[in-house]
Structures are given as structure tokens and as C-alpha cells.
C-alpha atoms as a PDB file:
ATOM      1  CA  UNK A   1      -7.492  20.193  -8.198  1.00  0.00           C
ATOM      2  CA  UNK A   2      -6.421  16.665  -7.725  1.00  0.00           C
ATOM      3  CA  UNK A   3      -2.606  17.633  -7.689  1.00  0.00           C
ATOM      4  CA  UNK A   4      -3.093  20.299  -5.699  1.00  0.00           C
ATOM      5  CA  UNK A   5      -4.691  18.167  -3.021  1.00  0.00           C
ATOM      6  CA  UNK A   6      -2.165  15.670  -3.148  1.00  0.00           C
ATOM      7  CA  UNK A   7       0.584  18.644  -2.912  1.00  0.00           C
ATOM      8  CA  UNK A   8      -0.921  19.597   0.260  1.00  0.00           C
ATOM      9  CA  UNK A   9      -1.395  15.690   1.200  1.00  0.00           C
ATOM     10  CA  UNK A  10       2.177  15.453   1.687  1.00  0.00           C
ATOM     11  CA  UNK A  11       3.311  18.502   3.083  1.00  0.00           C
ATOM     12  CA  UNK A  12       0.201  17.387   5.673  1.00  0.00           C
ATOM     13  CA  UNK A  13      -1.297  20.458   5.328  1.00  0.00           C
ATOM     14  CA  UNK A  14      -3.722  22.561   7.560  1.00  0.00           C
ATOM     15  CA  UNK A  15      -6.559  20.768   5.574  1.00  0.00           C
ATOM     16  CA  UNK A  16      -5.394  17.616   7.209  1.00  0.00           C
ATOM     17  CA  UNK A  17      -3.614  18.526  10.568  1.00  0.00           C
ATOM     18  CA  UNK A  18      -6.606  21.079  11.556  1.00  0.00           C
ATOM     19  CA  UNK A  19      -9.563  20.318   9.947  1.00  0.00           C
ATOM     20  CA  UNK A  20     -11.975  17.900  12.548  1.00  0.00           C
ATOM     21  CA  UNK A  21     -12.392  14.411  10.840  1.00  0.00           C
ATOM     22  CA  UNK A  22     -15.123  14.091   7.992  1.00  0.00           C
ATOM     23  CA  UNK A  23     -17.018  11.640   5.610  1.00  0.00           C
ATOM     24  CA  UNK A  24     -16.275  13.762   2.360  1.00  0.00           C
ATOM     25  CA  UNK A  25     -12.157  14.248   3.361  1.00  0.00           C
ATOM     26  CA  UNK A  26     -12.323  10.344   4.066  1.00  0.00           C
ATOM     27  CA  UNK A  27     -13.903   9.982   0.814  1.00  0.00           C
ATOM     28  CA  UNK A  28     -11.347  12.058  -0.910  1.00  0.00           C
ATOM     29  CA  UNK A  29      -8.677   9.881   0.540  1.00  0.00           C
ATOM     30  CA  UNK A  30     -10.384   6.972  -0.798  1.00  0.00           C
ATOM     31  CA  UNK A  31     -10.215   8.869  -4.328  1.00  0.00           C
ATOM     32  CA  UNK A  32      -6.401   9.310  -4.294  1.00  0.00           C
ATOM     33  CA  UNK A  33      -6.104   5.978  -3.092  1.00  0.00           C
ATOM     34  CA  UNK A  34      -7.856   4.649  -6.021  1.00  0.00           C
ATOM     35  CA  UNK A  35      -6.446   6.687  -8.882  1.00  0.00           C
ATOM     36  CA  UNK A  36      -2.696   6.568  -7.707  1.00  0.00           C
ATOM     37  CA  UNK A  37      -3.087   2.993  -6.893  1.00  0.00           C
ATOM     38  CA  UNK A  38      -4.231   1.796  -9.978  1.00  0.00           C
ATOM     39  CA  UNK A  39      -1.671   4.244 -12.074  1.00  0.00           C
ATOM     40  CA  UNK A  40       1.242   1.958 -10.040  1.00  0.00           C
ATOM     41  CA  UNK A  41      -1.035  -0.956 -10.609  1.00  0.00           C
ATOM     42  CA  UNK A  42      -1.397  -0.624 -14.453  1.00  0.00           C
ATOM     43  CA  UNK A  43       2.696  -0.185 -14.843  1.00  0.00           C
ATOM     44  CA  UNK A  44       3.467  -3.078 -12.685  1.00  0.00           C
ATOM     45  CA  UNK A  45       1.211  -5.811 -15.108  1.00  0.00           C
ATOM     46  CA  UNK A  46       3.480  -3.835 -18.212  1.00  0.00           C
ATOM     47  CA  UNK A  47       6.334  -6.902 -17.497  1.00  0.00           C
ATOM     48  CA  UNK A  48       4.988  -9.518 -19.978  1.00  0.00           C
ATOM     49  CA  UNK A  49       4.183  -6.614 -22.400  1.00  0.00           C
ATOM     50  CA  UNK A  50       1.338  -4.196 -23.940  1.00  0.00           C
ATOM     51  CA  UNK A  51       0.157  -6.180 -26.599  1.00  0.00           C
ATOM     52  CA  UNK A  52      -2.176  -8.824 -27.391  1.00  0.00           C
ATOM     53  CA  UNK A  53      -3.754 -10.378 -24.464  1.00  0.00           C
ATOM     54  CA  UNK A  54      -1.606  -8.432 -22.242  1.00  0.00           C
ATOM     55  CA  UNK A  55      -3.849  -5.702 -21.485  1.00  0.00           C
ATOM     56  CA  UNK A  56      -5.862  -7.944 -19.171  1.00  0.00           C
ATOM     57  CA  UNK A  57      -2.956  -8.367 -16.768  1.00  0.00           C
ATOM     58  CA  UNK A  58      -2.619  -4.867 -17.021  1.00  0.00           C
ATOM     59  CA  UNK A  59      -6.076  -4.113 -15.517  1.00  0.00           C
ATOM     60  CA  UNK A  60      -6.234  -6.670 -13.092  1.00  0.00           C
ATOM     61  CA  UNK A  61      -3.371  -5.028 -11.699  1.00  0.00           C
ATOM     62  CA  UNK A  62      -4.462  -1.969 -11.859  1.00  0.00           C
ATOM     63  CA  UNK A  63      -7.251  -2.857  -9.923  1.00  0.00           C
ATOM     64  CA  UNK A  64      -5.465  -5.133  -7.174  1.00  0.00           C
ATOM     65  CA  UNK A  65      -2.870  -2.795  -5.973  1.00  0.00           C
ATOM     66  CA  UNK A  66      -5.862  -0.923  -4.548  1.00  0.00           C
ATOM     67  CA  UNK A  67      -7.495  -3.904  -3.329  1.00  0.00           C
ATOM     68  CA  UNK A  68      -4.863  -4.535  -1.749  1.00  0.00           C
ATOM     69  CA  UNK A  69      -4.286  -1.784   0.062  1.00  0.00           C
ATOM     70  CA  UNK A  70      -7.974  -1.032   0.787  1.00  0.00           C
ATOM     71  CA  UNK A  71      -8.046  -4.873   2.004  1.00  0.00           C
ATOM     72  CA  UNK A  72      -5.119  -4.725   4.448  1.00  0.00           C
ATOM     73  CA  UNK A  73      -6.772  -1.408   5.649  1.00  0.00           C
ATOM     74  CA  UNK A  74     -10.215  -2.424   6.411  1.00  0.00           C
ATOM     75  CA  UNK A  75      -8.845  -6.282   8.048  1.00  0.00           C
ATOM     76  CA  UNK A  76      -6.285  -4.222  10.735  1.00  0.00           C
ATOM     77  CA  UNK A  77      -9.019  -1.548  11.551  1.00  0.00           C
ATOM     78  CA  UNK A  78     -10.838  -3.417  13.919  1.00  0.00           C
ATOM     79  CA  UNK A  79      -8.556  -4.660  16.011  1.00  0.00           C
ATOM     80  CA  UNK A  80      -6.708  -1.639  16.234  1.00  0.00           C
ATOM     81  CA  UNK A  81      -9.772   0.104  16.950  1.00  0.00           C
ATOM     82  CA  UNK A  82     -10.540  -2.566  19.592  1.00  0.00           C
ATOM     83  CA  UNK A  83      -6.992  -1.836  21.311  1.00  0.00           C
ATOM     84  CA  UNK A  84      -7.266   2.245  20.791  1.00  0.00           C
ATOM     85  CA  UNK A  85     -10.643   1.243  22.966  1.00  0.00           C
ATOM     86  CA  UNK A  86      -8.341  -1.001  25.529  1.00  0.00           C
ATOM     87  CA  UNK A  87      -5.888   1.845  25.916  1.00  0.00           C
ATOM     88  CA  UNK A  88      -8.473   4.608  26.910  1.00  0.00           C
ATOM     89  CA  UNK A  89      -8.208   6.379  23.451  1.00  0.00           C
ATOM     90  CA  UNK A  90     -11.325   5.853  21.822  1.00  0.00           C
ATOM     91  CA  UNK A  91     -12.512   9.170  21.595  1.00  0.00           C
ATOM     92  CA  UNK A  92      -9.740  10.178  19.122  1.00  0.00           C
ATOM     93  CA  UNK A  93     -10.217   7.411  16.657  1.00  0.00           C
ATOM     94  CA  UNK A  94     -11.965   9.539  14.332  1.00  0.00           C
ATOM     95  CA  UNK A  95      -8.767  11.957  14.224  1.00  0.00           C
ATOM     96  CA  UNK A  96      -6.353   8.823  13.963  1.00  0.00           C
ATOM     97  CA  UNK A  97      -8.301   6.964  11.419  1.00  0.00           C
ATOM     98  CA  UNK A  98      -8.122  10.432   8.788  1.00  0.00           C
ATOM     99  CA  UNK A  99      -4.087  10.118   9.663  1.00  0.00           C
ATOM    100  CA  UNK A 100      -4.117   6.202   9.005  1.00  0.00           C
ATOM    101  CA  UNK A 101      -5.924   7.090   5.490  1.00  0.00           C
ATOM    102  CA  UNK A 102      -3.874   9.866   4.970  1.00  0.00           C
ATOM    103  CA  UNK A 103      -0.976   7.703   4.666  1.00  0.00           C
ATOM    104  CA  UNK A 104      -2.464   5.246   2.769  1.00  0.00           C
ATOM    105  CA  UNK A 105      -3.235   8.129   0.167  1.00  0.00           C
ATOM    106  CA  UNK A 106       0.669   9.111   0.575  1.00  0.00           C
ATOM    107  CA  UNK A 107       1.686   5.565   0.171  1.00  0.00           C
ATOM    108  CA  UNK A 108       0.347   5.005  -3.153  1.00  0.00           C
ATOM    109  CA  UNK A 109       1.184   8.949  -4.135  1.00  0.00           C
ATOM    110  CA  UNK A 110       4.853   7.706  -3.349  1.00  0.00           C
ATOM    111  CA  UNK A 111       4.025   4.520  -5.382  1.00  0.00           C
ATOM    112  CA  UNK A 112       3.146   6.537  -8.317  1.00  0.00           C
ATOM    113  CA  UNK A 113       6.580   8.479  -8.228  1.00  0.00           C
ATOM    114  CA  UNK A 114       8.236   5.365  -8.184  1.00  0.00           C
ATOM    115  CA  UNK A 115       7.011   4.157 -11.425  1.00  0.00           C
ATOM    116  CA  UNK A 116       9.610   5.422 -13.938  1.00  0.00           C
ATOM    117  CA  UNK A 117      12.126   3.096 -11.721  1.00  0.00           C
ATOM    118  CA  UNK A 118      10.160   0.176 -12.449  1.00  0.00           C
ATOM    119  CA  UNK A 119       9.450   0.963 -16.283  1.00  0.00           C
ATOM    120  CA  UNK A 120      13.353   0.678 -16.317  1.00  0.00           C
ATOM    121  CA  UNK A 121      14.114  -2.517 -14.240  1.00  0.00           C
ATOM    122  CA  UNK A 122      11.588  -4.108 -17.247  1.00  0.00           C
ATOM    123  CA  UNK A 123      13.606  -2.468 -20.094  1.00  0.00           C
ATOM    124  CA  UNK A 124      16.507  -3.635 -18.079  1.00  0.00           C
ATOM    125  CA  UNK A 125      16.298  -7.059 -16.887  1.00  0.00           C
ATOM    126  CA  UNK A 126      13.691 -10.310 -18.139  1.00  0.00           C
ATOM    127  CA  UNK A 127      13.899 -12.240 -14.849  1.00  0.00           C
ATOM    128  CA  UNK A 128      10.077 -13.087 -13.497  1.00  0.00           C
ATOM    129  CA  UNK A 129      11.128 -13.497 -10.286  1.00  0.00           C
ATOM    130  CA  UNK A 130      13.267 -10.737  -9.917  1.00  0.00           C
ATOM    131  CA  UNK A 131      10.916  -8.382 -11.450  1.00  0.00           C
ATOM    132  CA  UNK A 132       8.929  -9.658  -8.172  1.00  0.00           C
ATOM    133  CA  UNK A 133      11.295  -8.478  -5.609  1.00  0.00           C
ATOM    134  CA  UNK A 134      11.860  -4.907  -7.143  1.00  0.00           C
ATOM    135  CA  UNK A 135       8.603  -4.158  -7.194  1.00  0.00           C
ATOM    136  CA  UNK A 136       8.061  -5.695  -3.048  1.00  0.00           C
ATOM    137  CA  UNK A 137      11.160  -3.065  -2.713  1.00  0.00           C
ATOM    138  CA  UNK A 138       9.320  -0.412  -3.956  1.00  0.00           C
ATOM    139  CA  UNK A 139       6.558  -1.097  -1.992  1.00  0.00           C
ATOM    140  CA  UNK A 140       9.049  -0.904   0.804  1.00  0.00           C
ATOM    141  CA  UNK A 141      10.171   2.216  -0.136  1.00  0.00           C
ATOM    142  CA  UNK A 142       6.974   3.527  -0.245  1.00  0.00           C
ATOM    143  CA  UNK A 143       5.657   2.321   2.994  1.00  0.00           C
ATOM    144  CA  UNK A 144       9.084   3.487   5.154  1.00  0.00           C
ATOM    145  CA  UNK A 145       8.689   6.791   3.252  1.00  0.00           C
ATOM    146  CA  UNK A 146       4.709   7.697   3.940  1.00  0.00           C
ATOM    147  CA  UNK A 147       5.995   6.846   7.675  1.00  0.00           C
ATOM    148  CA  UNK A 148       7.439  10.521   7.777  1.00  0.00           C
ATOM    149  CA  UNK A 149       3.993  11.796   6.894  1.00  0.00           C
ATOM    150  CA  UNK A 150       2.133   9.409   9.478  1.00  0.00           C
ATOM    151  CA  UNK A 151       4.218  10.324  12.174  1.00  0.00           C
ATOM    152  CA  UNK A 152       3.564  14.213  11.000  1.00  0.00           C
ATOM    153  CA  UNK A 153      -0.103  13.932  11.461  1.00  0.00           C
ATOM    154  CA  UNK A 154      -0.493  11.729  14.092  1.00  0.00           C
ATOM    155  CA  UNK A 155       2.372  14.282  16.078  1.00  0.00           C
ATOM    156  CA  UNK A 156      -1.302  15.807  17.431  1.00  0.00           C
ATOM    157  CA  UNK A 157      -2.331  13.263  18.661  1.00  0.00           C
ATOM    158  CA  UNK A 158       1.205  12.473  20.600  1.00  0.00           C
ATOM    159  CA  UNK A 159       1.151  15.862  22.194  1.00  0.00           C
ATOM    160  CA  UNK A 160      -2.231  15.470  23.565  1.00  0.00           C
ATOM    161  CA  UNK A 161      -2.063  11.771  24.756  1.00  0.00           C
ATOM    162  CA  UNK A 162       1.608  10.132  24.619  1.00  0.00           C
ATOM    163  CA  UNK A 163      -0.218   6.622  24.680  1.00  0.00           C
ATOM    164  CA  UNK A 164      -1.140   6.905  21.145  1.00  0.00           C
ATOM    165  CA  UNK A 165       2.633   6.421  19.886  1.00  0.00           C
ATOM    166  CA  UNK A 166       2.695   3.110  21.240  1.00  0.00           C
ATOM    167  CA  UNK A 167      -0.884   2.197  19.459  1.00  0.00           C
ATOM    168  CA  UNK A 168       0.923   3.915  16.475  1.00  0.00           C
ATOM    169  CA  UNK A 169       3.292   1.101  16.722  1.00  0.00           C
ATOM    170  CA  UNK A 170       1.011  -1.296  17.573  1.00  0.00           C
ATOM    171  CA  UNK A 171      -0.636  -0.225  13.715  1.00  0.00           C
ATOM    172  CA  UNK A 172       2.309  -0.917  11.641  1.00  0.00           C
ATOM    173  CA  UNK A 173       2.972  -4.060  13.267  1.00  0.00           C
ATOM    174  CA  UNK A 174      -0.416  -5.624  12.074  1.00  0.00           C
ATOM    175  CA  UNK A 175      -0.587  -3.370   9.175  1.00  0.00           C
ATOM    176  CA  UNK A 176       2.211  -4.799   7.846  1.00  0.00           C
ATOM    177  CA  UNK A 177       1.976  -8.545   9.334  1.00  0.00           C
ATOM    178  CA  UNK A 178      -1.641  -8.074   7.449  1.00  0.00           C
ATOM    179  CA  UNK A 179      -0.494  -6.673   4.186  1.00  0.00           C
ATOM    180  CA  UNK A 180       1.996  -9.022   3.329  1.00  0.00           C
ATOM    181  CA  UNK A 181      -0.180 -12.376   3.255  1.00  0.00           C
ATOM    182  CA  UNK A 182      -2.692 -10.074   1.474  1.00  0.00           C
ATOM    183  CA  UNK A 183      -0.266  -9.315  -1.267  1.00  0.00           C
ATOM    184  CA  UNK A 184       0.414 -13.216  -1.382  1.00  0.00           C
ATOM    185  CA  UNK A 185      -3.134 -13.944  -1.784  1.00  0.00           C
ATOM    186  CA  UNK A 186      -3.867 -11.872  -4.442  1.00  0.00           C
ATOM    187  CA  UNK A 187      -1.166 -12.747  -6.574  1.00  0.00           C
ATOM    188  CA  UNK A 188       0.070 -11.890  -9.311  1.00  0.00           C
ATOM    189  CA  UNK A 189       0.337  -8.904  -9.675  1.00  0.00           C
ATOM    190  CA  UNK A 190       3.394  -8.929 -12.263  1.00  0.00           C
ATOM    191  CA  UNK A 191       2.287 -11.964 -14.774  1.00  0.00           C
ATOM    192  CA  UNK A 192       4.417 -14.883 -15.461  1.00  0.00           C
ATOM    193  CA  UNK A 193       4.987 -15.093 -18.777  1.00  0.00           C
ATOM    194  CA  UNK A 194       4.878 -18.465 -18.543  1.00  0.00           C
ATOM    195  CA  UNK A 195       1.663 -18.926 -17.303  1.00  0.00           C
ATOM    196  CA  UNK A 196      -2.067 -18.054 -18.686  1.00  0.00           C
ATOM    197  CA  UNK A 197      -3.406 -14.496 -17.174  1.00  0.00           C
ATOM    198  CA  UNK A 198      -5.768 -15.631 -14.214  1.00  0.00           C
ATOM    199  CA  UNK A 199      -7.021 -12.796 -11.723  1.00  0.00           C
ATOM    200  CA  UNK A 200      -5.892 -15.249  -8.716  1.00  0.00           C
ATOM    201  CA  UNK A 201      -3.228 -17.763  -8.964  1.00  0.00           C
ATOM    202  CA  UNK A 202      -4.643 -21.588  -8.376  1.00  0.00           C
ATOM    203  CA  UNK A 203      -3.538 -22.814  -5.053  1.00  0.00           C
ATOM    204  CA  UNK A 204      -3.742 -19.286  -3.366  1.00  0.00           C
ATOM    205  CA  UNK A 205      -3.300 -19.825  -0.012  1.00  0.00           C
ATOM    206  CA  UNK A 206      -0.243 -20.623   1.815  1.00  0.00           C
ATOM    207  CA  UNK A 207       2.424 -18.711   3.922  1.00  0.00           C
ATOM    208  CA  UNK A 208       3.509 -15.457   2.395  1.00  0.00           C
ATOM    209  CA  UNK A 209       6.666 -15.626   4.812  1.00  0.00           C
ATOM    210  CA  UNK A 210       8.142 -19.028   3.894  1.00  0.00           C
ATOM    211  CA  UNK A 211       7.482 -18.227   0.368  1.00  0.00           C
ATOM    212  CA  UNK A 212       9.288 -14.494   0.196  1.00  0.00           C
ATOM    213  CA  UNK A 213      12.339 -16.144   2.013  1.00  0.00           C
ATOM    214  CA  UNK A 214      12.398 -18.939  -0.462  1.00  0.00           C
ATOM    215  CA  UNK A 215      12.429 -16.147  -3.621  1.00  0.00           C
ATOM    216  CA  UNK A 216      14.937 -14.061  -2.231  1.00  0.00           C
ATOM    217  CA  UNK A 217      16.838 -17.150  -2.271  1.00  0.00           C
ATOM    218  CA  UNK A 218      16.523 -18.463  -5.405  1.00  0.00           C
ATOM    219  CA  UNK A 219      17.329 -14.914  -6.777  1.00  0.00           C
ATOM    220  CA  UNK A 220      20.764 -15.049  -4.939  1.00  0.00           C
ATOM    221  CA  UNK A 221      21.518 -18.093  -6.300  1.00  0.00           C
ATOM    222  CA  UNK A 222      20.740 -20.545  -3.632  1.00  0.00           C
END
């Protein structure tokens, strides 16, 4: 039943184009969200290893790829909600909300599919930090990618008020100005094998930006 739901998740079936928004589809999203997220989750803490003491990176990333998707979600809703209010188009939220969490369920469905690439960049290279910036890329992938289905379900909306492909722009912007300091703050998510297994790094806080740019850097050989 599961994969047959996610099947028709992303071929955005009738069940999600047609069907009026409701608490138990939301809460099915929720579900996939969940179990797909943590599946990605578990693989990505597999970089220092299995054994041991291992296992507890393992979970904690299992359950933070979800958290951190769920975060970013609930932090952008209210503003967007707020502008969709601004912009006259408050009366649809309901129907744009089940498309917004309908691609957060095809994000992490993507996500999943992407694991076998990652169990190979482990067997394939040791480096900490660029273990780091495969798996951002895959997140990448996986957010361009579950764009196709956004723009599929929100294509409704479109046709019935042109306005809302603006806000639809409006939502990636802070979903993904959002989602990036989140990841940041709830690193790691891989393990340094050079450092004890903490759920949250010490000295959290500081600017995801400067940070990423400074990686990619050091990774090129700068």
C-alpha cells in the first residue's frame, strides 16, 4: 500500500490533483515524509561505519533528515501563508499547502532513490568533508527534481489564478534560504570520525553561507 501510494505520489495522481484538501491525505504525507526520510537519513550516518558505537550516528540521522525537512517546512509556512493572504489568494491555501507537502513527500521519495549513489561515494572515497558535499548534492538533486512534481500540482492552481506562480516562487526562495541554515544547525548529519557522536555539534550557530563557500573551497584545494 505504501509503494503504491508513493507510485501515484509522483505521477501526481488524481488522488492528489482532484481530491479537495484533507487532514488524513496531509497526514499520509507526513507518513512518507517520515519513513523515506529517515531510510536516506540512516544511510547518510553509515560514513564512519556500522559497528560499535556507530549505530548512534546512524539514528540520529535517521531522525534529523526529517527534522529537517519538517523544520524548514513548518518555519516558511507562515510567512508564505501571510503573503498568499497579501496577494488575494487565501482561499486556496488549503489546495497549495497539500501541493507544498506533496513535494516534500517526493523530495525525500527522490532522496531514497538516491541512496545506492551515496553507499558508493563511502566505498569509494574517505574524505569527511567531501563526503559532506555529495550528500548537499544529492539533496540538490532531489530538491530541483521534486520541482517537476510541484509545478505539476500546483499547474491548478496557475490556471485558475496566474498570481499563484509568482507566490510559487516566492516559496522556494524562503524554502530554500530557510533550509539551508537549518541543515547547518543541525549538524552533523555525516559524523566526523574524528570527533565524539553528539546529536548537535558545540558552537551551532553561525552562517551556513560563509561556511558552505569556505568547504567547497577547501575541497578544491584552496
Amino acid at each position: 500500500m505504501i509503494l503504491s501510494y508513493a507510485d501515484n505520489l509522483l505521477r501526481a495522481g488524481p488522488s492528489l490533483t482532484d481530491e479537495p484538501p484533507s487532514t488524513s491525505r496531509l497526514l499520509q504525507l507526513g507518513g512518507l515524509i517520515v519513513l523515506f526520510g529517515m531510510t536516506y537519513g540512516a544511510l547518510m550516518g553509515t560514513f564512519t561505519g556500522v559497528f560499535g558505537r556507530q549505530w548512534l550516528q546512524i539514528l540520529y540521522s535517521a531522525v534529523k533528515v526529517p527534522l529537517l525537512l519538517g523544520g524548514t517546512f513548518i518555519i516558511a509556512l507562515p510567512s508564505f501563508f501571510v503573503i498568499n493572504t497579501l496577494f488575494g489568494l487565501r482561499e486556496d491555501f488549503a489546495a497549495a499547502l497539500k501541493a507544498l507537502a506533496a513535494t516534500q513527500a517526493g523530495l525525500t521519495l527522490i532522496l531514497a532513490s538516491l541512496a545506492p549513489f551515496t553507499v558508493l561515494w563511502y566505498a569509494s572515497c574517505s574524505d569527511y568533508h567531501a563526503a559532506i558535499l555529495f550528500n548537499a548534492a544529492m539533496f540538490g538533486i532531489a530538491s530541483v527534481s521534486s520541482q517537476w512534481l510541484l509545478r505539476r500540482l500546483y499547474r491548478p492552481l496557475i490556471l485558475k489564478r496566474p498570481r499563484h506562480r509568482s507566490l510559487l516562487l516566492v516559496w522556494l526562495g524562503i524554502y530554500a534560504f530557510v533550509g539551508i541554515q537549518m541543515a547547518w544547525v543541525l549538524r552533523p548529519f555525516i559524523g566526523n570520525p574524528g570527533q565524539p557522536t553528539h546529536f548537535f555539534r558545540q558552537q551551532a550557530w553561525g552562517n551556513a553561507y560563509v561556511r558552505l563557500a569556505s568547504m567547497i573551497w577547501r575541497v578544491l584545494g584552496g
